[in-house]
C-alpha atoms as a PDB file:
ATOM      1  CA  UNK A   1     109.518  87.924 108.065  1.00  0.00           C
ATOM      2  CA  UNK A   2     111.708  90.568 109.297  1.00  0.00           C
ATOM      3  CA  UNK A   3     114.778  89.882 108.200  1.00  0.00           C
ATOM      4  CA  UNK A   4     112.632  89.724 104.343  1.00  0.00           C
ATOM      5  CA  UNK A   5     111.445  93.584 104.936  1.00  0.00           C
ATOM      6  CA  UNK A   6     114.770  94.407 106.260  1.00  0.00           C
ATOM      7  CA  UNK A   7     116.392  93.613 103.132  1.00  0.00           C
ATOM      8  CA  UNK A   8     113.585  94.714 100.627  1.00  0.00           C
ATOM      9  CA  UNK A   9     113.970  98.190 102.464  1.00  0.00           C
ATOM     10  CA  UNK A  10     117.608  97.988 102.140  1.00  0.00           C
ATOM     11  CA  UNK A  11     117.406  97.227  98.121  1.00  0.00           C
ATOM     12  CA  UNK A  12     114.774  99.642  97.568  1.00  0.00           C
ATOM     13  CA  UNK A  13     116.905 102.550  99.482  1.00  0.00           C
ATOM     14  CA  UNK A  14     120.535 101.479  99.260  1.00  0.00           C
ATOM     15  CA  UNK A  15     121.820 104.695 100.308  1.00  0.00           C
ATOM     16  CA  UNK A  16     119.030 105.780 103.094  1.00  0.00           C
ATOM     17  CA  UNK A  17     120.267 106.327 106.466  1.00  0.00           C
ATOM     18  CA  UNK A  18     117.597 104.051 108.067  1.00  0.00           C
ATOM     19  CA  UNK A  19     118.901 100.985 106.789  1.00  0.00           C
ATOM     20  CA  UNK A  20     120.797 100.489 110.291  1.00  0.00           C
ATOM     21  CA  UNK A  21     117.678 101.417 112.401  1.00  0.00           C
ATOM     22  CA  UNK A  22     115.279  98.437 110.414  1.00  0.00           C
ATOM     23  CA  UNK A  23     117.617  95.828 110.637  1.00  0.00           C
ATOM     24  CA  UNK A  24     117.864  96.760 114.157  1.00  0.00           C
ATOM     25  CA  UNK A  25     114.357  96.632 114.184  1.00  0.00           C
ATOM     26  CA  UNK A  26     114.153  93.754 112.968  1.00  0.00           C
ATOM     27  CA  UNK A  27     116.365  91.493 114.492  1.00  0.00           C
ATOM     28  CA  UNK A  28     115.433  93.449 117.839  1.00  0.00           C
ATOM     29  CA  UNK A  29     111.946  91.916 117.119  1.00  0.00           C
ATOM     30  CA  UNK A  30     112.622  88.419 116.313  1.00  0.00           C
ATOM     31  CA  UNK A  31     115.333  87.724 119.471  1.00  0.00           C
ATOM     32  CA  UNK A  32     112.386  89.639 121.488  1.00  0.00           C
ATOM     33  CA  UNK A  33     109.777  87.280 120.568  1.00  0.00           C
ATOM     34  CA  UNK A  34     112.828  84.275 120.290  1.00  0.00           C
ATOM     35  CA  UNK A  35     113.408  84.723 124.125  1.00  0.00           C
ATOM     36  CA  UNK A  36     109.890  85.317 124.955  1.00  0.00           C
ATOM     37  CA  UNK A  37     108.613  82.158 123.638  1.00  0.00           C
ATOM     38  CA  UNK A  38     111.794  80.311 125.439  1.00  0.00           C
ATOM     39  CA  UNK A  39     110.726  82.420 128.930  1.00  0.00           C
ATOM     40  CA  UNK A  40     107.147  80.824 128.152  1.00  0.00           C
ATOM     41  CA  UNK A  41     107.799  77.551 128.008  1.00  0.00           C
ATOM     42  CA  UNK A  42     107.102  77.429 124.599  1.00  0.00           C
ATOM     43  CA  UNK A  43     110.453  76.370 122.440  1.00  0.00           C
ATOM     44  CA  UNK A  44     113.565  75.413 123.764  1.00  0.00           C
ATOM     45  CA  UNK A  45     116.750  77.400 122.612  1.00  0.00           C
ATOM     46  CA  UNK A  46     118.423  75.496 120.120  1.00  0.00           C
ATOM     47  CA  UNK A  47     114.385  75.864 118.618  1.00  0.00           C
ATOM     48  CA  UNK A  48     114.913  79.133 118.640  1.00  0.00           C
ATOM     49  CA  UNK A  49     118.236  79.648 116.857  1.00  0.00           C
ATOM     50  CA  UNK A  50     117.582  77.158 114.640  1.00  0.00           C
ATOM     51  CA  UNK A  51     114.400  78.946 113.481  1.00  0.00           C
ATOM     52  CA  UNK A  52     116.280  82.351 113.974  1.00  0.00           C
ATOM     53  CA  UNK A  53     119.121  81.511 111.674  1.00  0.00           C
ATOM     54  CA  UNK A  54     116.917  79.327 108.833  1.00  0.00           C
ATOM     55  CA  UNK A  55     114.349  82.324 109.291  1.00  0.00           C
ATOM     56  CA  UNK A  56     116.877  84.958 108.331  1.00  0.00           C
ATOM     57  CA  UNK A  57     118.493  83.033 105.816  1.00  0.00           C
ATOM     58  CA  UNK A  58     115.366  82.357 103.999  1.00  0.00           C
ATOM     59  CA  UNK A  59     114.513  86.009 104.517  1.00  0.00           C
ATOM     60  CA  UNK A  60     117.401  87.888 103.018  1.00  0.00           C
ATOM     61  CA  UNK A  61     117.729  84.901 100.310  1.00  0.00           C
ATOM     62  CA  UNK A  62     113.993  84.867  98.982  1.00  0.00           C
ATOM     63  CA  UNK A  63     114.384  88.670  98.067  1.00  0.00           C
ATOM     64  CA  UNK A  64     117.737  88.457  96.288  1.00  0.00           C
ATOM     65  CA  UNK A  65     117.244  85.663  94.170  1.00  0.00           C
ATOM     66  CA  UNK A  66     113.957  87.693  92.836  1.00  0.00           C
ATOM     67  CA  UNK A  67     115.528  90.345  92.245  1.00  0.00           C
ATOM     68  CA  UNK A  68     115.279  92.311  88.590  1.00  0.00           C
ATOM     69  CA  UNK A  69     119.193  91.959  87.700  1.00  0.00           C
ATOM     70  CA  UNK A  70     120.307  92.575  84.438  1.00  0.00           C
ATOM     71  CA  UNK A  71     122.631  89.990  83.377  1.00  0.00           C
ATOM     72  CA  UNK A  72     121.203  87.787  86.184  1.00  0.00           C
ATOM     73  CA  UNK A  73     122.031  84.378  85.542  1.00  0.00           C
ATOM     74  CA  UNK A  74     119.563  82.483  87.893  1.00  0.00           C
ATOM     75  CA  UNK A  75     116.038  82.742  89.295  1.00  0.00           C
ATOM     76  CA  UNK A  76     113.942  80.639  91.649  1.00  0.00           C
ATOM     77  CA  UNK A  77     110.293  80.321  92.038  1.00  0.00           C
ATOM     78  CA  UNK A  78     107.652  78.486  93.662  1.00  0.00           C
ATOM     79  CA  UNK A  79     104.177  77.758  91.706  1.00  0.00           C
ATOM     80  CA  UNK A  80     101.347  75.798  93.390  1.00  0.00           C
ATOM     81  CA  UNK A  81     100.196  72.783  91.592  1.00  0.00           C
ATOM     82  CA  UNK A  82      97.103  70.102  92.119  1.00  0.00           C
ATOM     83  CA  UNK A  83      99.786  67.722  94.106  1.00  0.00           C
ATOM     84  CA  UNK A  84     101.343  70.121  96.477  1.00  0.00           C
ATOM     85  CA  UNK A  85     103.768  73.648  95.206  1.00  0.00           C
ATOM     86  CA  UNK A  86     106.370  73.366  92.726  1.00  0.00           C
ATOM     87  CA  UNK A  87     109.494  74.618  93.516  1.00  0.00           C
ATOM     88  CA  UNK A  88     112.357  76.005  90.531  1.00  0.00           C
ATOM     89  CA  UNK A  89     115.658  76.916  89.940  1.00  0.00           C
ATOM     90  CA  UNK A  90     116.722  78.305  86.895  1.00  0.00           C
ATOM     91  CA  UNK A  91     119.921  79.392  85.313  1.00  0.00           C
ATOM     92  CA  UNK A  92     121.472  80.976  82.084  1.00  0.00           C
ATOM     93  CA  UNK A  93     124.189  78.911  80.599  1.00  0.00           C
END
């Protein structure tokens, strides 16, 4: 979920200077809560950086394929259906 608001902030403001400070933030937050839930008992590590690096993957992904491009060539979207959520890829040929 971070690594998601870290990049919308940095497309909204390319240029701010506070781009460095939320994705420090961010992944600040997520090894926090990463090594907490390992200290816990909770997850083991390779849990944790599995999760860490599909999580931020997904997160900076998700916002750059939906992003208003001219010229884009491909999109992807997810729609919920009565069987379960339909997922899409599209592309310009």
């Amino acid at each position: 979920m971070m690594s998601a608001w870290a990049t919308l902030f940095t497309l909204r403001h390319p240029r701010a200077r506070a781009a460095v400070p939320a994705w420090l933030l961010a992944v600040g937050l997520g090894a926090t809560t990463g090594v907490l839930r390992v200290e816990a008992g909770k997850h083991f590590w390779t849990d944790v950086l599995f999760g860490s690096v599909a999580g931020t993957a997904i997160g900076v992904l998700v916002p750059l394929l939906h992003r208003n491009d001219r010229g884009r060539r491909f999109s992807a979207g997810m729609s919920p259906t009565p069987r379960g959520a339909l997922v899409s890829l599209t592309g310009r040929f």
